[in-house]
PDB file of N, CA and C in Angstrom:
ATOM      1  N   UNK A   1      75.567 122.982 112.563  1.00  0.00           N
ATOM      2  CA  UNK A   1      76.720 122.171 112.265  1.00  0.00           C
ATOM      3  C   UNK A   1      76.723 120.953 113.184  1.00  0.00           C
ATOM      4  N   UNK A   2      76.671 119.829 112.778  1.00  0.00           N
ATOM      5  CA  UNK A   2      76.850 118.433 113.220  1.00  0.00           C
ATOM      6  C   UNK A   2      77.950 118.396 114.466  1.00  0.00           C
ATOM      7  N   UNK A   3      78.049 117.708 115.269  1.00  0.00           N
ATOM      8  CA  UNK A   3      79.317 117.669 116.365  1.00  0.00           C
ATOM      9  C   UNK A   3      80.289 116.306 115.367  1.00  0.00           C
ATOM     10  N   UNK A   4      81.440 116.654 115.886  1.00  0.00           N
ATOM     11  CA  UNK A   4      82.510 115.737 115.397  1.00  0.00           C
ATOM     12  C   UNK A   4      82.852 114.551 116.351  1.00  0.00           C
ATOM     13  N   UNK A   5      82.106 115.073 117.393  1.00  0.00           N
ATOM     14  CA  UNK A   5      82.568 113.817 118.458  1.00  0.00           C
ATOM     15  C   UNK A   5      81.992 112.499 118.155  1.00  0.00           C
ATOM     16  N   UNK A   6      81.282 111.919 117.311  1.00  0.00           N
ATOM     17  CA  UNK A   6      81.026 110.362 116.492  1.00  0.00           C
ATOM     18  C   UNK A   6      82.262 110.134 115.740  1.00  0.00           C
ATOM     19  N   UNK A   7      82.296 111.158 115.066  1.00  0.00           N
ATOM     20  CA  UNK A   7      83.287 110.822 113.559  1.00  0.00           C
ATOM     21  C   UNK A   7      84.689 110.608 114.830  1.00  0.00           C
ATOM     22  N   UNK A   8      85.339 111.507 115.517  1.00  0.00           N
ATOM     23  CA  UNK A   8      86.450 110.951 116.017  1.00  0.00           C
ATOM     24  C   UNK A   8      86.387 109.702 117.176  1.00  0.00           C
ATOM     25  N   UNK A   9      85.510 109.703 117.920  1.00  0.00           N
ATOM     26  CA  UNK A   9      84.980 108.558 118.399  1.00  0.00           C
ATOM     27  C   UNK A   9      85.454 106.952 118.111  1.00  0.00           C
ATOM     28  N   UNK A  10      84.656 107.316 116.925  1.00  0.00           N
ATOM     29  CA  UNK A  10      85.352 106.155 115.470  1.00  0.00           C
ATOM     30  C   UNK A  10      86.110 105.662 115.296  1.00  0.00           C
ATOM     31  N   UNK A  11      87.204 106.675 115.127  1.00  0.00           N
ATOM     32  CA  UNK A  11      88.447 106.971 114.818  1.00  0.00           C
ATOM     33  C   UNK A  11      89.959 106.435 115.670  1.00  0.00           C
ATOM     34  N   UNK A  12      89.269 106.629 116.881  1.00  0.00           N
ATOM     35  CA  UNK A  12      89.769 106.703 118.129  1.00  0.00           C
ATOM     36  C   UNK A  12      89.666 104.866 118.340  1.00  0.00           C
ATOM     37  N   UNK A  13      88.262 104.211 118.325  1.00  0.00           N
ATOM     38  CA  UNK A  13      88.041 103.162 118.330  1.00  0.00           C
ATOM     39  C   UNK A  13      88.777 102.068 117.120  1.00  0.00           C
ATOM     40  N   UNK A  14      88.518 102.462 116.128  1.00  0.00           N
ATOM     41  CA  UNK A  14      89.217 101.922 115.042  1.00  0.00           C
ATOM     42  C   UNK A  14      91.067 101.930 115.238  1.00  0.00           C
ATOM     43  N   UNK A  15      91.707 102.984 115.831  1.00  0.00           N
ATOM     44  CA  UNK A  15      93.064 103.309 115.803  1.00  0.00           C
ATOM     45  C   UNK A  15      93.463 101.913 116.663  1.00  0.00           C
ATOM     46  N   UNK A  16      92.619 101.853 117.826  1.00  0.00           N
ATOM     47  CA  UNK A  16      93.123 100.687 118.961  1.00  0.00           C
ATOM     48  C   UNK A  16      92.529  99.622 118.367  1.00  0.00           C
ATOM     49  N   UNK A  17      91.559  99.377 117.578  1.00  0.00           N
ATOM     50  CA  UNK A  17      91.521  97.679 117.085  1.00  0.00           C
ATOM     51  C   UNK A  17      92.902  97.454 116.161  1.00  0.00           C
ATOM     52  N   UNK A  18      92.798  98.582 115.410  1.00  0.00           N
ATOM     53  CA  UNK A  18      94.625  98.129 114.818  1.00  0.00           C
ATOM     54  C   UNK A  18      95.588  97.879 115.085  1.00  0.00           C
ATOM     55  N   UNK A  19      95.658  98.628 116.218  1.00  0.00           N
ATOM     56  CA  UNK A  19      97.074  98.526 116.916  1.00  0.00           C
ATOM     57  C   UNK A  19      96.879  97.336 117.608  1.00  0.00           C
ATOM     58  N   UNK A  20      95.969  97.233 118.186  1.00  0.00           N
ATOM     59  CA  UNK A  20      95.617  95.949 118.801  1.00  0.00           C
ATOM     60  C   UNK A  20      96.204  93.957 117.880  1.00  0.00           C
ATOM     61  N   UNK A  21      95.128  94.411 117.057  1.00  0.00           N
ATOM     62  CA  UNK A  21      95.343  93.706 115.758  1.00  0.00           C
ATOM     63  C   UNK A  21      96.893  93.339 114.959  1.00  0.00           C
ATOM     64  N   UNK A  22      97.426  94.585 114.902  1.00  0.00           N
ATOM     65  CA  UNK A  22      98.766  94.447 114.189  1.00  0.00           C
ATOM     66  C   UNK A  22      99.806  93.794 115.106  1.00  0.00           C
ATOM     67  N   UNK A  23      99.689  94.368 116.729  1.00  0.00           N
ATOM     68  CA  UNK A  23     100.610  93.702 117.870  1.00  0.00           C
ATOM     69  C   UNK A  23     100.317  92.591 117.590  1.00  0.00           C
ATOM     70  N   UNK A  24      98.994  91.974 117.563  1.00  0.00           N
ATOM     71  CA  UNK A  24      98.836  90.202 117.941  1.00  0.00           C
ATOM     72  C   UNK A  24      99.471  89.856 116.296  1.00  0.00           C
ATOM     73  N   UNK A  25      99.603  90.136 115.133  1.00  0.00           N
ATOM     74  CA  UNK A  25      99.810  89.974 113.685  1.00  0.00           C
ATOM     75  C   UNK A  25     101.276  89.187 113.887  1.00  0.00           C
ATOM     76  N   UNK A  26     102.391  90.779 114.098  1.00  0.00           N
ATOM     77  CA  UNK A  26     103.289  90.788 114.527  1.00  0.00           C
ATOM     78  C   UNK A  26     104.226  89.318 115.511  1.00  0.00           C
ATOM     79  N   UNK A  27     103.275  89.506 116.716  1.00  0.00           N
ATOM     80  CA  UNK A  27     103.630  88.269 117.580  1.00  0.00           C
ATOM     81  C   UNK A  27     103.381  86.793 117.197  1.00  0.00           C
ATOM     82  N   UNK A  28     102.626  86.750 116.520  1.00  0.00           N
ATOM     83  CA  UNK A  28     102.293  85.528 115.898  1.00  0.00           C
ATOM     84  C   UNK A  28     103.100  84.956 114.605  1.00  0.00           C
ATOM     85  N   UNK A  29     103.189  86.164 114.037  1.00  0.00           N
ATOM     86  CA  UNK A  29     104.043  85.959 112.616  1.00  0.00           C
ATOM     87  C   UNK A  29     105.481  85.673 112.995  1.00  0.00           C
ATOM     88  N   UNK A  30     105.799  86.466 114.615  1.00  0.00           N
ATOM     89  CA  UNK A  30     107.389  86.056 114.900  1.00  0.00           C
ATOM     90  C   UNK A  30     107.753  84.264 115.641  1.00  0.00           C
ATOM     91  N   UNK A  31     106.561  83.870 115.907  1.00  0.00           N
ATOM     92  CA  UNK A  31     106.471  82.377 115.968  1.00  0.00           C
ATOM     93  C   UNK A  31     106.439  81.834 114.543  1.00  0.00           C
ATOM     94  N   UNK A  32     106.457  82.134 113.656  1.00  0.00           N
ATOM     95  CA  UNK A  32     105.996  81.123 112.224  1.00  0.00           C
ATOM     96  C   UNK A  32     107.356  80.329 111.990  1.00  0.00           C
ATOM     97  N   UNK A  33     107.305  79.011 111.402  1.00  0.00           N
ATOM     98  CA  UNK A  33     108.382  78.282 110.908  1.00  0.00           C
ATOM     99  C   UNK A  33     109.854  79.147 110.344  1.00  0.00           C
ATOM    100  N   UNK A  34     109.342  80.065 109.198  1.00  0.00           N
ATOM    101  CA  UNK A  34     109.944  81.067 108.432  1.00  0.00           C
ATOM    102  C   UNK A  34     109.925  82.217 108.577  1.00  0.00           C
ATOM    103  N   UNK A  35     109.858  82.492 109.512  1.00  0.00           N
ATOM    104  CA  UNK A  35     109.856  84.254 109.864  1.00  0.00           C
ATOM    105  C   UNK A  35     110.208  85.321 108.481  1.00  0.00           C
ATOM    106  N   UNK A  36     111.277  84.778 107.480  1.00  0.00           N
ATOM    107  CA  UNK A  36     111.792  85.749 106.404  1.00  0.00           C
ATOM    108  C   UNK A  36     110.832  85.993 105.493  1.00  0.00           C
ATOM    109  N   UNK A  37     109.920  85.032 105.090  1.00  0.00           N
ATOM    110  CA  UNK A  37     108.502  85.515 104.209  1.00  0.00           C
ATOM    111  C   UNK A  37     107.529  86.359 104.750  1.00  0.00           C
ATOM    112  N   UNK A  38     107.878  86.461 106.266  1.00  0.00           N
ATOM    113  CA  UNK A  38     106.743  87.405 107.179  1.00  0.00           C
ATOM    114  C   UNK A  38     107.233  88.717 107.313  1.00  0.00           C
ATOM    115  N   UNK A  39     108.470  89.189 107.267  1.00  0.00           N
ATOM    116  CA  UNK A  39     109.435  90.097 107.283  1.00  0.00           C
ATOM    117  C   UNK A  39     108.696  91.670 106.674  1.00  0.00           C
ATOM    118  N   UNK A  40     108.136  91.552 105.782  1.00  0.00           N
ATOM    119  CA  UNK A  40     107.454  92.824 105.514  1.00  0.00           C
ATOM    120  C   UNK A  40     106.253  92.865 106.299  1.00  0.00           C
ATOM    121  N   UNK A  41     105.411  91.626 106.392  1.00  0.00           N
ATOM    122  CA  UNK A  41     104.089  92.004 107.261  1.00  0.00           C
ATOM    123  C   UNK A  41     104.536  92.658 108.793  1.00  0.00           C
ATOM    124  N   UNK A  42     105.803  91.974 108.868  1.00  0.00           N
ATOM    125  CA  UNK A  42     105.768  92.354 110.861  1.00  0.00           C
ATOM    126  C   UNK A  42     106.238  93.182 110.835  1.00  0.00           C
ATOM    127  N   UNK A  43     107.437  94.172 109.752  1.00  0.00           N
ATOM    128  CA  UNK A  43     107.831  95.747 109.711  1.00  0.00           C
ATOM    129  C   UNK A  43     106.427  96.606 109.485  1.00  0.00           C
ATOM    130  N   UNK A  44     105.593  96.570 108.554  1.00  0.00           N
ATOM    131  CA  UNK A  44     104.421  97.010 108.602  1.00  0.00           C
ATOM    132  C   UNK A  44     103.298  97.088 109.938  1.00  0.00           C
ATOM    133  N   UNK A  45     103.389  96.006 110.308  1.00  0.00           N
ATOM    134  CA  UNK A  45     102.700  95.675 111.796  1.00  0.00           C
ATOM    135  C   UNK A  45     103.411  96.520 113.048  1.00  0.00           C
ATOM    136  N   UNK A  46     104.472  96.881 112.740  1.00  0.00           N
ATOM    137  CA  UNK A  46     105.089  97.537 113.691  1.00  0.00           C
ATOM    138  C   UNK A  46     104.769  98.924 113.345  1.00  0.00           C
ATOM    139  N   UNK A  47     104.877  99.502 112.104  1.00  0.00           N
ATOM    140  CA  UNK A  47     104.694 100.917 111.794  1.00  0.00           C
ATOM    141  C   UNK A  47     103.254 101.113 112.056  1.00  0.00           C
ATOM    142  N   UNK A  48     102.435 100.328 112.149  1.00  0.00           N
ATOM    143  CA  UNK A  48     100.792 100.641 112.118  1.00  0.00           C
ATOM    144  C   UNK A  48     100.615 100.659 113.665  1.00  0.00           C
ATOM    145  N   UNK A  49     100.921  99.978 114.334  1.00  0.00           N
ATOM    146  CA  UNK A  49     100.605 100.380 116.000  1.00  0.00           C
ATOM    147  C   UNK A  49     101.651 101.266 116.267  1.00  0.00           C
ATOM    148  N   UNK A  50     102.793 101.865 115.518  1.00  0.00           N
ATOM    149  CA  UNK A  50     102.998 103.061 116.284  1.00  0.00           C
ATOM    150  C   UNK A  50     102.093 103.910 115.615  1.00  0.00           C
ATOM    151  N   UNK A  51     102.065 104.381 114.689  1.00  0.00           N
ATOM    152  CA  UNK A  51     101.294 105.085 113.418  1.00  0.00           C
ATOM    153  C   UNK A  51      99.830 105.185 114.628  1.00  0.00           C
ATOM    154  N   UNK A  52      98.816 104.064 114.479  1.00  0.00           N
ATOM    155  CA  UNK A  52      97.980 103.875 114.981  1.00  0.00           C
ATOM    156  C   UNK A  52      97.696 104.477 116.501  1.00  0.00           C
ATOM    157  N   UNK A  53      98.705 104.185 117.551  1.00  0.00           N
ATOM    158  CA  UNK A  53      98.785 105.176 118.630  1.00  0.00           C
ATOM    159  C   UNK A  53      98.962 106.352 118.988  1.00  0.00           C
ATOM    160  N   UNK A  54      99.266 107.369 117.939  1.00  0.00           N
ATOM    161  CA  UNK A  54      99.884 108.364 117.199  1.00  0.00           C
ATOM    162  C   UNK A  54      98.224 109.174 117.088  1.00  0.00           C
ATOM    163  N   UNK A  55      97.983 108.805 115.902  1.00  0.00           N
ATOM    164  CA  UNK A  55      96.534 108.642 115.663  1.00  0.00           C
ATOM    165  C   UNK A  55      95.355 108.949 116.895  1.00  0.00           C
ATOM    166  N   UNK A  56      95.347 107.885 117.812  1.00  0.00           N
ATOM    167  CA  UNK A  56      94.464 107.686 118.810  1.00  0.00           C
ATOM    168  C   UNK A  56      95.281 109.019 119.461  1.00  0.00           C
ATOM    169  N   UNK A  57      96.439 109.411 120.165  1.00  0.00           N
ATOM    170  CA  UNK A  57      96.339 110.346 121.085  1.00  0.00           C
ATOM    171  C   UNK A  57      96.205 111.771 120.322  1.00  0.00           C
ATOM    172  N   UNK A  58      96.238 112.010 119.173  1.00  0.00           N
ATOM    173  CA  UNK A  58      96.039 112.861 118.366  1.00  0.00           C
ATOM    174  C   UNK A  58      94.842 113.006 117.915  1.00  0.00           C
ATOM    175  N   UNK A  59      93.675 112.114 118.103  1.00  0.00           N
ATOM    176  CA  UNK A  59      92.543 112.331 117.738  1.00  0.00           C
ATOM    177  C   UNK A  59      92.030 112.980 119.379  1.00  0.00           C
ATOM    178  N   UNK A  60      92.328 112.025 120.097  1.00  0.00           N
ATOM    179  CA  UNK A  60      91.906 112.145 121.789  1.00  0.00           C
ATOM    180  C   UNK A  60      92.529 113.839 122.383  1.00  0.00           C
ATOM    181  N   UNK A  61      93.113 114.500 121.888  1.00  0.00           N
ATOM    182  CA  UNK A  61      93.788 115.557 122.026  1.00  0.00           C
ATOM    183  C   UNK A  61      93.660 117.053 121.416  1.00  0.00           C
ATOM    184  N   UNK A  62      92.559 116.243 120.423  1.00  0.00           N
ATOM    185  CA  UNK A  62      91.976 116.468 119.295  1.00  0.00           C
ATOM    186  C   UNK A  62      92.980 117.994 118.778  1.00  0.00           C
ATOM    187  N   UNK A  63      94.190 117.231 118.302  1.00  0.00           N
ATOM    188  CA  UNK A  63      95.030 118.221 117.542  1.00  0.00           C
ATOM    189  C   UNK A  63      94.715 118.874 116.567  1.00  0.00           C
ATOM    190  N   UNK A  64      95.715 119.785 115.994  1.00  0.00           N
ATOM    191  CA  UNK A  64      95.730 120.759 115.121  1.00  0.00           C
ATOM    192  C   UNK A  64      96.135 119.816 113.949  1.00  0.00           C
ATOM    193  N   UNK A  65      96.598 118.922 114.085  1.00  0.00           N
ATOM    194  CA  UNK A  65      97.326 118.468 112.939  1.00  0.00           C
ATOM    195  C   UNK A  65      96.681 116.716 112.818  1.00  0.00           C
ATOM    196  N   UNK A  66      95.428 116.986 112.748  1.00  0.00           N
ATOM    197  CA  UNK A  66      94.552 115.669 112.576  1.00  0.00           C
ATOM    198  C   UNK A  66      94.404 115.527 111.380  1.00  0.00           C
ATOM    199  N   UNK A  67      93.993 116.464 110.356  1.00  0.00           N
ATOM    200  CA  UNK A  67      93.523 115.719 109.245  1.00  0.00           C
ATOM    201  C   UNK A  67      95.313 115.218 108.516  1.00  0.00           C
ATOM    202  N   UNK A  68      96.393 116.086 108.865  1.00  0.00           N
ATOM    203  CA  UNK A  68      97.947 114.766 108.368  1.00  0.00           C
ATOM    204  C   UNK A  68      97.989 113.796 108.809  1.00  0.00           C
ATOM    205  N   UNK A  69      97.749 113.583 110.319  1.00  0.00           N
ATOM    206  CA  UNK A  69      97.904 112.385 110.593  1.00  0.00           C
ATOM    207  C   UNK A  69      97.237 111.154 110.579  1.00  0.00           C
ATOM    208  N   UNK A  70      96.014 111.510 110.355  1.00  0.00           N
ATOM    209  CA  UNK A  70      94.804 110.467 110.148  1.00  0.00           C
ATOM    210  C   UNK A  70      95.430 110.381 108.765  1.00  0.00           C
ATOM    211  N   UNK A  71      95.718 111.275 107.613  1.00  0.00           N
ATOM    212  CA  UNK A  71      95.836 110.470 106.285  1.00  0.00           C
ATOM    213  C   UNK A  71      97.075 109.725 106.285  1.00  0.00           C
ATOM    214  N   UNK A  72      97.913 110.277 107.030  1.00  0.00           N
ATOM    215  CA  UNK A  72      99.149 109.184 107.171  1.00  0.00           C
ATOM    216  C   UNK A  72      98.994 108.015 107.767  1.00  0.00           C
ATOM    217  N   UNK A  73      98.284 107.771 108.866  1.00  0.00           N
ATOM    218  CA  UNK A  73      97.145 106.246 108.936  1.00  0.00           C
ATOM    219  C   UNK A  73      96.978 105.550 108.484  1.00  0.00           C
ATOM    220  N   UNK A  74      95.786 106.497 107.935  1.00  0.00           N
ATOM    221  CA  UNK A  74      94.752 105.671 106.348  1.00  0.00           C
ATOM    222  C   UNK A  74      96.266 104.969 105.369  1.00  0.00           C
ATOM    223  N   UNK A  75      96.988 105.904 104.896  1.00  0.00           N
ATOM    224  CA  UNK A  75      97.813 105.468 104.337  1.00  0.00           C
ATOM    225  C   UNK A  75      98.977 103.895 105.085  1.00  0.00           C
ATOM    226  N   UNK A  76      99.188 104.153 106.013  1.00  0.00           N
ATOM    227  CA  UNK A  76     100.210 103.066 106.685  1.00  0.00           C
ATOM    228  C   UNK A  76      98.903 101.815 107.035  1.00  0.00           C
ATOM    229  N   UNK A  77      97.833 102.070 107.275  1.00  0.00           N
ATOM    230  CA  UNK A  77      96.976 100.543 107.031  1.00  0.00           C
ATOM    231  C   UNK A  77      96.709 100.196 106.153  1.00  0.00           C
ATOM    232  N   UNK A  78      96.385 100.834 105.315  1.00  0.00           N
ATOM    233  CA  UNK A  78      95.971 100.904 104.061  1.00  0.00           C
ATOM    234  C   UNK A  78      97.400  99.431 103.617  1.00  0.00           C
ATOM    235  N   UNK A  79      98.548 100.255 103.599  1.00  0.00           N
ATOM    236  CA  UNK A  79     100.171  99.566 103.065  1.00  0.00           C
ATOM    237  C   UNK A  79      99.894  98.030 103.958  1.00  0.00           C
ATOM    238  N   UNK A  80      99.542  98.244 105.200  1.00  0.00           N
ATOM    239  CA  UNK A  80      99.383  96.849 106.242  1.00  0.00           C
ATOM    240  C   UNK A  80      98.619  95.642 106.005  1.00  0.00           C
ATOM    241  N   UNK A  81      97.201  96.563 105.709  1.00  0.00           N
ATOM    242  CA  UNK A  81      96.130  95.757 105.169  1.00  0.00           C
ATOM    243  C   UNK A  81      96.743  94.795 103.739  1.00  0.00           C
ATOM    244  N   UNK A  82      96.782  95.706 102.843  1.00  0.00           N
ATOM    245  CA  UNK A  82      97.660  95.209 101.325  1.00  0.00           C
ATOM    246  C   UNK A  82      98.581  93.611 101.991  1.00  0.00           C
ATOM    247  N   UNK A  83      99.391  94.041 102.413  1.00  0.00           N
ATOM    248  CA  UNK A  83     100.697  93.461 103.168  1.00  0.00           C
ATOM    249  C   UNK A  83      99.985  91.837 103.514  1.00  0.00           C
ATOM    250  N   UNK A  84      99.198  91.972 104.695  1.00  0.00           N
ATOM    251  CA  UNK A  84      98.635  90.898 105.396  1.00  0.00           C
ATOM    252  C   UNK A  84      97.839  89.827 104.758  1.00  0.00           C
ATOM    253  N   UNK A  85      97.097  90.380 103.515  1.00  0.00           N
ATOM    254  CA  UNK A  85      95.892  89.736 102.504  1.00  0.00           C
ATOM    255  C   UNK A  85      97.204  89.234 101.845  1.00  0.00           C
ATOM    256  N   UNK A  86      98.409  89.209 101.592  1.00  0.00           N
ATOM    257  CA  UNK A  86      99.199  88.108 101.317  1.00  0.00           C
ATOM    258  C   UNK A  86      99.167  86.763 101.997  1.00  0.00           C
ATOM    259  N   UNK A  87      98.904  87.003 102.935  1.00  0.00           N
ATOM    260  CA  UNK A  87      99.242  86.074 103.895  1.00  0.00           C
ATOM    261  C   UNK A  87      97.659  85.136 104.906  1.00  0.00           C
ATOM    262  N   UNK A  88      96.769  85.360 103.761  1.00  0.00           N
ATOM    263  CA  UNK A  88      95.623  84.787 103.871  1.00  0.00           C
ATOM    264  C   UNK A  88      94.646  83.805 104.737  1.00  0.00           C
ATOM    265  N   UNK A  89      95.917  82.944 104.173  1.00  0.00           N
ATOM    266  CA  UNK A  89      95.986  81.647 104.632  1.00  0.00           C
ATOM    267  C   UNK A  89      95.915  81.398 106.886  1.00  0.00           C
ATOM    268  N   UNK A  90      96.753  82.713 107.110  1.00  0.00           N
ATOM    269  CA  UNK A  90      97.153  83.001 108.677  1.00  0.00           C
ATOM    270  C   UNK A  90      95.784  83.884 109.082  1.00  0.00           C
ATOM    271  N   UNK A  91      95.219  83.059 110.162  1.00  0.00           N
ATOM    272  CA  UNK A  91      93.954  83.692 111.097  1.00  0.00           C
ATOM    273  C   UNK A  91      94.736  84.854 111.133  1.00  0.00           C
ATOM    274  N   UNK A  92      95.430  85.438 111.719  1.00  0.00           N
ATOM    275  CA  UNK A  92      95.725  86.407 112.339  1.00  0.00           C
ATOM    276  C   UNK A  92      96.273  87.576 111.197  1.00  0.00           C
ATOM    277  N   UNK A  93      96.961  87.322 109.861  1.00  0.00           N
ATOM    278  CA  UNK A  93      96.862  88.385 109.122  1.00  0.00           C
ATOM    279  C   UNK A  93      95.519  88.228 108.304  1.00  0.00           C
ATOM    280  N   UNK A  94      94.444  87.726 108.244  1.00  0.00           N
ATOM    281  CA  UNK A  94      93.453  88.121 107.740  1.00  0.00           C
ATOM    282  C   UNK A  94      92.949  89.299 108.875  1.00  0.00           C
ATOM    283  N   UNK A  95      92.621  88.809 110.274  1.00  0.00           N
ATOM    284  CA  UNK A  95      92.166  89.711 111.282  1.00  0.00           C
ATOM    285  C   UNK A  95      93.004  91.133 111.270  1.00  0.00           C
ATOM    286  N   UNK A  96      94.468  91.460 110.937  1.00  0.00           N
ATOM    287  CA  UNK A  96      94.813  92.211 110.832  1.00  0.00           C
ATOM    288  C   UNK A  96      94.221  93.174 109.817  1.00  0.00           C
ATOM    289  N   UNK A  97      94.235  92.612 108.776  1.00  0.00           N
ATOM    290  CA  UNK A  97      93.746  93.073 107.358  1.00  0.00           C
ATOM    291  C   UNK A  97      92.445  93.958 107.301  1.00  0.00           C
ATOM    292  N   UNK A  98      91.622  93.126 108.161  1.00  0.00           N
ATOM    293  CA  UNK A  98      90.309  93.729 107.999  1.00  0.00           C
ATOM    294  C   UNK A  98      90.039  94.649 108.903  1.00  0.00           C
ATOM    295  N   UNK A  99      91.023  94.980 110.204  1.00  0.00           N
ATOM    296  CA  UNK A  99      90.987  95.981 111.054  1.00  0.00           C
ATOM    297  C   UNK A  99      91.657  97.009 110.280  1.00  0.00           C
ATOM    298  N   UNK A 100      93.030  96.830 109.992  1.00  0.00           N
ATOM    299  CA  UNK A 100      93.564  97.738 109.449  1.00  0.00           C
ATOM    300  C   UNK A 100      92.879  98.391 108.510  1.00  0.00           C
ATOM    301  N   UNK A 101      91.800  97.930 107.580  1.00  0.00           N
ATOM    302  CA  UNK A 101      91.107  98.304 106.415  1.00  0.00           C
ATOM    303  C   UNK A 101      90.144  99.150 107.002  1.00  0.00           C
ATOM    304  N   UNK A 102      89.450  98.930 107.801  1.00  0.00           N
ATOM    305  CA  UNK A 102      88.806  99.579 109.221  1.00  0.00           C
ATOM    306  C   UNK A 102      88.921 100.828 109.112  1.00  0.00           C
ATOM    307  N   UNK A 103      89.966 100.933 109.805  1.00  0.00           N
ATOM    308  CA  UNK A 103      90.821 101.801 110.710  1.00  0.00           C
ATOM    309  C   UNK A 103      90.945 102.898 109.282  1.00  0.00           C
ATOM    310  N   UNK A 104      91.415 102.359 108.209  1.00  0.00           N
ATOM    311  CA  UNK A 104      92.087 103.115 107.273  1.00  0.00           C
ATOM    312  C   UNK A 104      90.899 103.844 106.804  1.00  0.00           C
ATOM    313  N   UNK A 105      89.621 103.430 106.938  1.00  0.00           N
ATOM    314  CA  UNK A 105      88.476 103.860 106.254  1.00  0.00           C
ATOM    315  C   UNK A 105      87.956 105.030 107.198  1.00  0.00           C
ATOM    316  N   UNK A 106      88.198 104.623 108.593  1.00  0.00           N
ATOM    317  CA  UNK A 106      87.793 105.695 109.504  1.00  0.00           C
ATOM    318  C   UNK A 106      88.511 107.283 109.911  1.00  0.00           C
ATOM    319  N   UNK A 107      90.127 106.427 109.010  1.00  0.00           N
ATOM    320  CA  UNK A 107      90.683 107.646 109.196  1.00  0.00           C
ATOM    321  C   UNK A 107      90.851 108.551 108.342  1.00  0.00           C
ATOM    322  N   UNK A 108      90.662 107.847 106.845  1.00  0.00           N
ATOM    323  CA  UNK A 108      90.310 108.684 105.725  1.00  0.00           C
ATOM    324  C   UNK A 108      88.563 109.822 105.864  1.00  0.00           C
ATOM    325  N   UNK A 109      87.914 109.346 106.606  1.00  0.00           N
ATOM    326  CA  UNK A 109      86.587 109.759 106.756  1.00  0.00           C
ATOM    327  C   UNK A 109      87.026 111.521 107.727  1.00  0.00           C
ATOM    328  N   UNK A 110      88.024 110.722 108.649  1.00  0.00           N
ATOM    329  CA  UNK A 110      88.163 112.323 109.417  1.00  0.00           C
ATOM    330  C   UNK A 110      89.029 113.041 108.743  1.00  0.00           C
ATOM    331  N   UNK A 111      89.601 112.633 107.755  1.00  0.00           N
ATOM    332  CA  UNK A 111      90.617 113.140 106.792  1.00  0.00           C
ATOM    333  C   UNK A 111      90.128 114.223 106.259  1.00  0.00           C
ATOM    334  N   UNK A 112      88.685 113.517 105.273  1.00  0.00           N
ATOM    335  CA  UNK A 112      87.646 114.766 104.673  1.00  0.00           C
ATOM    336  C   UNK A 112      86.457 115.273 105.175  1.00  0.00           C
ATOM    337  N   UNK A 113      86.374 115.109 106.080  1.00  0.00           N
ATOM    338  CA  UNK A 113      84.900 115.842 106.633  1.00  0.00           C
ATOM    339  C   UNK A 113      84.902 116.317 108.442  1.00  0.00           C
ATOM    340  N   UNK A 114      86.841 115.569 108.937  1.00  0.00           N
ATOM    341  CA  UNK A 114      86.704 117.087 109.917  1.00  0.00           C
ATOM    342  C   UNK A 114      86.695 118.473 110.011  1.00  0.00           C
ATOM    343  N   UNK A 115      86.141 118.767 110.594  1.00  0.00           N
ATOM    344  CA  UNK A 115      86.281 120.666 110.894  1.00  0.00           C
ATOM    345  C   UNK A 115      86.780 121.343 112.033  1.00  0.00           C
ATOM    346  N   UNK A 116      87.574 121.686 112.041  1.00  0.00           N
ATOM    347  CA  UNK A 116      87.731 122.707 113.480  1.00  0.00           C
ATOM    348  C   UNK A 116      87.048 123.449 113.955  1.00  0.00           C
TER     349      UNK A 116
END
């Protein structure tokens, strides 16, 4: 049997480029001219670095209850990523986007093929 310590590794790495990613999203989007068109990206940006830190100490802890919370992840970047590719046009929700998409891919991966 393969070790899991790559696959969460990953996981672990991917969780903090998001959170990473979504904080700077967030802060940037709360400087914009119009803040009210940004209003769903920066509620999203907020749920994904908590979500996302969640994640990381739950992978690092390597809980009982990893494969829910990694799909609840996958799922809340997944919603982030969506969210940010609105907003294209902004360096910083594209960079979000493609971490979050990341992240969501890495956490769907420990979703189906961790093992205890």
């Amino acid at each position: 049997m393969q070790s899991s310590a790559p696959l969460l590794l990953d996981g672990i790495n991917a969780c903090v480029a998001a959170a990473i990613s979504s904080k700077h999203c967030a802060a940037e989007s709360l400087q914009a001219d119009d803040v009210t068109i940004l209003a769903a990206c920066i509620q999203l940006n907020d749920e994904c670095v908590a979500i996302c830190l969640l994640t990381m100490n739950a992978l690092v802890c390597k809980s009982a209850f990893i494969k829910d919370i990694c799909g609840l992840c996958a799922t809340i970047c997944e919603a982030c990523a969506i969210e940010c590719e609105k907003h294209i046009h902004m360096a910083h929700c594209t960079a979000c986007a493609l971490q979050c998409r990341q992240c969501a891919l890495q956490c769907s991966k420990i979703t189906y093929h961790y093992s205890f």
